[in-house]
N, C-alpha and C. Protein backbone atom coordinates (compact mmCIF):
# COMPACT_ATOMS: atom_id res chain seq x y z
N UNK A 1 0.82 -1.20 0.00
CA UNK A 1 0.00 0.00 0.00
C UNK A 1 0.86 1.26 0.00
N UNK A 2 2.37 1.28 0.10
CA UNK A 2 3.40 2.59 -0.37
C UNK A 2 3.02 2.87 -1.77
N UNK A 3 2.11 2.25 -2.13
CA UNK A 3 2.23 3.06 -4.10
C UNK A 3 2.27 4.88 -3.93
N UNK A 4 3.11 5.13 -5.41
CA UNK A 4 2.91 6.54 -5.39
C UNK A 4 2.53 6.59 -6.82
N UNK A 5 1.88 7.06 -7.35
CA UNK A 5 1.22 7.71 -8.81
C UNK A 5 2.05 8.18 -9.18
N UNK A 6 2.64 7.46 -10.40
CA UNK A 6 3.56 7.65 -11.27
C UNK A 6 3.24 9.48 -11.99
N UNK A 7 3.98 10.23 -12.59
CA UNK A 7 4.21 11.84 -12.53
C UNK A 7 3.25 11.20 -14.03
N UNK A 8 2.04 11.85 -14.47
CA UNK A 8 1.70 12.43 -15.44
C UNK A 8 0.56 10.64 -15.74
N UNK A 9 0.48 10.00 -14.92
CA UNK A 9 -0.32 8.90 -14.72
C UNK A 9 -1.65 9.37 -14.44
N UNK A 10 -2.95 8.64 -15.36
CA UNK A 10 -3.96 9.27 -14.62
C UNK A 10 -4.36 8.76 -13.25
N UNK A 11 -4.72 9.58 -12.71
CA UNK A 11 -5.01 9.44 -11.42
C UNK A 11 -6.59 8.98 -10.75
N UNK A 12 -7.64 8.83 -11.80
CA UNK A 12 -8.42 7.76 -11.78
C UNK A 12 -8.28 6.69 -11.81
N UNK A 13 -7.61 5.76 -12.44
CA UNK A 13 -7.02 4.80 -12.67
C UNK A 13 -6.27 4.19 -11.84
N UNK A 14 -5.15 5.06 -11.52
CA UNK A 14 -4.14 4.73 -10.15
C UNK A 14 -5.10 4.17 -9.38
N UNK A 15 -6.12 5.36 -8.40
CA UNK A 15 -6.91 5.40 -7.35
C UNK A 15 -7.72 3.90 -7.45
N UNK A 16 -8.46 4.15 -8.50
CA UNK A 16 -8.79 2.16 -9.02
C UNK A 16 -8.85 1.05 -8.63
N UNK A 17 -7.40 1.70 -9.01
CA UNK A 17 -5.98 0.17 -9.03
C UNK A 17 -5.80 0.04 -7.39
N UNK A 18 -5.87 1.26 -7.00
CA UNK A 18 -5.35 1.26 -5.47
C UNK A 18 -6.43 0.52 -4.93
N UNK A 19 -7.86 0.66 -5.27
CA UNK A 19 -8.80 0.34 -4.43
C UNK A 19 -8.73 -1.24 -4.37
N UNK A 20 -8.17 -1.78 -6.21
CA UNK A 20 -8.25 -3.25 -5.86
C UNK A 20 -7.25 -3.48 -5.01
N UNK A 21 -6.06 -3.27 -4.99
CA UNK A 21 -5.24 -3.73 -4.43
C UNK A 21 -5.49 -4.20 -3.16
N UNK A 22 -5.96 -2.92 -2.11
CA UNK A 22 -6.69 -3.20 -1.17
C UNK A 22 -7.86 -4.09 -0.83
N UNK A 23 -8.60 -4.32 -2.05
CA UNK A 23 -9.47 -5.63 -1.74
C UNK A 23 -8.88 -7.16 -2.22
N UNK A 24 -7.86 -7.03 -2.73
CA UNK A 24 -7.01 -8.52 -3.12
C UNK A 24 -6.48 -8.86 -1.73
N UNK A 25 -5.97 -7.43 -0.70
CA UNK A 25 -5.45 -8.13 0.22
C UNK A 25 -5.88 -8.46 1.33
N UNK A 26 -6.88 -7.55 1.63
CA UNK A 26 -8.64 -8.10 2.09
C UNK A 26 -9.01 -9.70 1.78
N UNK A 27 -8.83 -10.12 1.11
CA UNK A 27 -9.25 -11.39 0.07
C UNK A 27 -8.17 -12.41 0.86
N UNK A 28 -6.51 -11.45 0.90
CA UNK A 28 -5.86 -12.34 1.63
C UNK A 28 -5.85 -12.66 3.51
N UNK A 29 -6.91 -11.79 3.39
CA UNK A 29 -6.79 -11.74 5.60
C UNK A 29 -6.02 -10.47 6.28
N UNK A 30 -5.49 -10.20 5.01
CA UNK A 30 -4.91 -8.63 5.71
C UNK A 30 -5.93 -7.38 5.35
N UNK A 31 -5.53 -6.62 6.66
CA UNK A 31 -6.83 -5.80 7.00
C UNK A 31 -5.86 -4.69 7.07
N UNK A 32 -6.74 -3.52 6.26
CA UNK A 32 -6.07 -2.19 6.16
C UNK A 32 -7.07 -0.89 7.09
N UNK A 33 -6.84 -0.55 7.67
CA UNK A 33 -8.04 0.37 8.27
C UNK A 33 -8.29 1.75 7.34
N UNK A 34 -9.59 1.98 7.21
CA UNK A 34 -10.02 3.12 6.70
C UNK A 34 -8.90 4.20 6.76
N UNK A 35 -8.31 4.29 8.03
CA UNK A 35 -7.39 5.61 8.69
C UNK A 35 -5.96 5.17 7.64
N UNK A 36 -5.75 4.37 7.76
CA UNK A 36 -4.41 3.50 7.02
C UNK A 36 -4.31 3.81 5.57
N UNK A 37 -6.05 2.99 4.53
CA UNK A 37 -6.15 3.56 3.59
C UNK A 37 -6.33 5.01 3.34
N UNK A 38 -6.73 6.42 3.71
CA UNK A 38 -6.75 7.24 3.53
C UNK A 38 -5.49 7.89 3.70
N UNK A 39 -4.34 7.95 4.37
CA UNK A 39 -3.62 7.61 4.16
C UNK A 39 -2.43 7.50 3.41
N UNK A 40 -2.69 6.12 3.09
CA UNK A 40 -1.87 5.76 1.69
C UNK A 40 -2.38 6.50 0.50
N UNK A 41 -3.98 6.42 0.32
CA UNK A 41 -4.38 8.11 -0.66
C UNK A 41 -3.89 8.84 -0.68
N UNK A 42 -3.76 9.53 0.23
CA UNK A 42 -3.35 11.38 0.78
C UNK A 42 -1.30 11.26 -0.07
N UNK A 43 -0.71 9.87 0.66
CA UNK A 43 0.45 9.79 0.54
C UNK A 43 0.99 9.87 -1.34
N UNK A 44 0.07 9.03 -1.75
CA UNK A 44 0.13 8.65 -3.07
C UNK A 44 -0.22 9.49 -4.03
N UNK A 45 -1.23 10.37 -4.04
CA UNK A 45 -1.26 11.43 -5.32
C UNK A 45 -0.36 12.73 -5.50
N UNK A 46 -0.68 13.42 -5.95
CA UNK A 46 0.39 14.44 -6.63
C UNK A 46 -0.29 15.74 -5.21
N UNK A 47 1.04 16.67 -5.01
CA UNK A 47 0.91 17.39 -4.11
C UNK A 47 -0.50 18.28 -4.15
N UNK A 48 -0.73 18.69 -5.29
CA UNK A 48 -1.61 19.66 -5.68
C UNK A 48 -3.27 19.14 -5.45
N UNK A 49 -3.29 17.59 -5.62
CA UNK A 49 -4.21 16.94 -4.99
C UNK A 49 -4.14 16.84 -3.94
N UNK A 50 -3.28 16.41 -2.91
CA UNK A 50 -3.23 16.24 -1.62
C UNK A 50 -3.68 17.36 -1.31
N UNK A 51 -3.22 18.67 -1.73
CA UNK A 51 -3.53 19.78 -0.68
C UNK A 51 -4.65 19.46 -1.17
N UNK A 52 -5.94 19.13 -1.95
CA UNK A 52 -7.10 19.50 -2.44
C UNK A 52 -8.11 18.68 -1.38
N UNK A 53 -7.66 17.46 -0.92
CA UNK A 53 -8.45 16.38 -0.31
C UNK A 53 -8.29 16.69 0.91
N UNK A 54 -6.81 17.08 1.40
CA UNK A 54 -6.83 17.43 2.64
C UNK A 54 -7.70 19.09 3.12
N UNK A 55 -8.30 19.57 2.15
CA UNK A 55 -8.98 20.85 2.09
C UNK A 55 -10.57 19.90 2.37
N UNK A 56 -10.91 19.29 1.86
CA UNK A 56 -11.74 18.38 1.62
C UNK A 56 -11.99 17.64 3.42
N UNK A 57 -11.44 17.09 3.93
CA UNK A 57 -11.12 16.70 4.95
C UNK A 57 -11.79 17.83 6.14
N UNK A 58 -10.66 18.94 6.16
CA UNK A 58 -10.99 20.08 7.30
C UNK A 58 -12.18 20.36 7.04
N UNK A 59 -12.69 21.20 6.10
CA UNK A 59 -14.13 21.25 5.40
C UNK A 59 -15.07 20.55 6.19
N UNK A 60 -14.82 18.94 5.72
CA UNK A 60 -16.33 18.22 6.40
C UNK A 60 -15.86 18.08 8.06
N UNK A 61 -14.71 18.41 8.35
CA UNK A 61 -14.84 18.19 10.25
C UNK A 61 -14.80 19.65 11.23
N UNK A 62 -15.41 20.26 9.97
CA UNK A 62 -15.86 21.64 10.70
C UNK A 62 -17.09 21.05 11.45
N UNK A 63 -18.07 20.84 11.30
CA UNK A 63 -19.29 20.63 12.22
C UNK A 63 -18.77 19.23 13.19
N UNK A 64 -18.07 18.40 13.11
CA UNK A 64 -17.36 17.02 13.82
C UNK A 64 -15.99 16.97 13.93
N UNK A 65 -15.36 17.33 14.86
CA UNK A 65 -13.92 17.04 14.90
C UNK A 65 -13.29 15.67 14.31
N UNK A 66 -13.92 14.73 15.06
CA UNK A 66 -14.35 13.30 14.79
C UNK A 66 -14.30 13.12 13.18
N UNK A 67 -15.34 13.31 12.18
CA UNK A 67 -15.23 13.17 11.23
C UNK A 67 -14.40 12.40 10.38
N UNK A 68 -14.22 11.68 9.70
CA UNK A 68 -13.18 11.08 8.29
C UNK A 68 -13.85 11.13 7.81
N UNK A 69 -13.75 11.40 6.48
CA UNK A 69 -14.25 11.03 5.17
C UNK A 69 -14.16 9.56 4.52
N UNK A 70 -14.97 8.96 4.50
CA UNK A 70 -14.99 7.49 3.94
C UNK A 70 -13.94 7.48 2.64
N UNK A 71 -13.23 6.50 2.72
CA UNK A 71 -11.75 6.30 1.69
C UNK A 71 -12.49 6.12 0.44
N UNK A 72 -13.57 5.69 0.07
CA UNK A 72 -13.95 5.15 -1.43
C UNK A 72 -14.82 6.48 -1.50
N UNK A 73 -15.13 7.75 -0.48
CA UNK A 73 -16.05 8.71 -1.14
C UNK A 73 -14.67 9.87 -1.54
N UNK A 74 -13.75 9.62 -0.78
CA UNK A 74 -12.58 10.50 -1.04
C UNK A 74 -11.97 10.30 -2.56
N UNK A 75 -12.10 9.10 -2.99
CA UNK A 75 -11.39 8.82 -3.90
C UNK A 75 -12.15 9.20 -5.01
N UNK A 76 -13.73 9.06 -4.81
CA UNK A 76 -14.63 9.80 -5.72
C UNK A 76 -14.07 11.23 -5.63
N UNK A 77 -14.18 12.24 -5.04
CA UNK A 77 -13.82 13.45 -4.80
C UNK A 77 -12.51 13.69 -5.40
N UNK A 78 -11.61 12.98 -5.25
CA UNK A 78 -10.39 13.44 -5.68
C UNK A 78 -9.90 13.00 -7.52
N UNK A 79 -11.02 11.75 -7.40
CA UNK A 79 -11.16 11.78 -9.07
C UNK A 79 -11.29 12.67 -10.13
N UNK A 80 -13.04 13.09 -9.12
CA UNK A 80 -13.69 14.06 -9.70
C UNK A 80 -13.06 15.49 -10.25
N UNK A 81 -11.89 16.02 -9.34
CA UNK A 81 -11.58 16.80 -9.36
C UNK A 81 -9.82 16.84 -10.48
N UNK A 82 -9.62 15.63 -10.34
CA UNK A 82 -8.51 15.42 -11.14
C UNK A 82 -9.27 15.54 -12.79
N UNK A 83 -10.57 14.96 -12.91
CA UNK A 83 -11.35 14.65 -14.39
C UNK A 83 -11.63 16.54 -14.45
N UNK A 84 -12.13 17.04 -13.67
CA UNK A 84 -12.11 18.67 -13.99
C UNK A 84 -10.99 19.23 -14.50
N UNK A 85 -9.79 18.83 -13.76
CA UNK A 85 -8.91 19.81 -13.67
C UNK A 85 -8.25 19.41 -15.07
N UNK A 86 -8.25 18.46 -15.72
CA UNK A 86 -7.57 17.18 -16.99
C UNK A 86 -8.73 18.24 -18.28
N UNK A 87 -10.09 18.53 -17.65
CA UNK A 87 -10.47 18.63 -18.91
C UNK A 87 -10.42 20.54 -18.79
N UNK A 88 -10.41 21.06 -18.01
CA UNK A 88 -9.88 22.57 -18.10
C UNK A 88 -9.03 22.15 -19.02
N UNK A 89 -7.50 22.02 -18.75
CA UNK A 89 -6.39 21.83 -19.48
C UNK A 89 -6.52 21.31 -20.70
N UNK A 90 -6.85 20.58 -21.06
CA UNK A 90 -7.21 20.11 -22.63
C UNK A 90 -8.44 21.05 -23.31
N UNK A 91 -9.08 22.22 -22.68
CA UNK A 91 -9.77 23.11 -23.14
C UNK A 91 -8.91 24.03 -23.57
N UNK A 92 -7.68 24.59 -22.89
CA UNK A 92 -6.60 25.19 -22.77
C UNK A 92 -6.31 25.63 -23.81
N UNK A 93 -5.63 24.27 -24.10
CA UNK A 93 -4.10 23.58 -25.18
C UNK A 93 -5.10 23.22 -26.64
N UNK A 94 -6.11 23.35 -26.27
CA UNK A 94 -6.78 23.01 -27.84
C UNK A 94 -7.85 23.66 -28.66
């Protein structure tokens, strides 16, 4: 679960890949905790995302200190925002 998203890799895909990974090893008896996987998320994408999710994060534990964000809704979120930011840029350049 150290993966890091290769520089210019999409990052839907990675995230994906990450999610199976985590359920292959689920599959094997090893158990990753929500806190663990999020995490290895935060660790693994490109800085400019991280700051974005971890914005994402403070955000929803304004009303709950407590709070996490569920790892498979984060990864929606940080998709989402990678598929925005991919198609700005190709609006750009073309």
């Amino acid at each position: 679960m150290e993966s890091q998203c290769p520089q210019g890799e999409n990052i839907r895909r990675f995230l994906t890949d990450l999610g199976t990974r985590r359920e292959e090893l689920s599959m094997s008896d090893v158990t990753i905790t929500n806190a663990d996987y999020r995490s290895t998320i935060l660790s693994s994408i490109p800085p400019w995302l991280k700051s974005y999710a971890t914005n994402l994060q403070v955000s929803a534990s304004v009303r709950d200190l407590m709070y996490e964000i569920e790892p498979d809704i984060l990864i929606h979120m940080i998709s989402e925002e990678y598929d925005q930011v991919m198609r700005e840029k190709s609006m750009q350049s073309g």
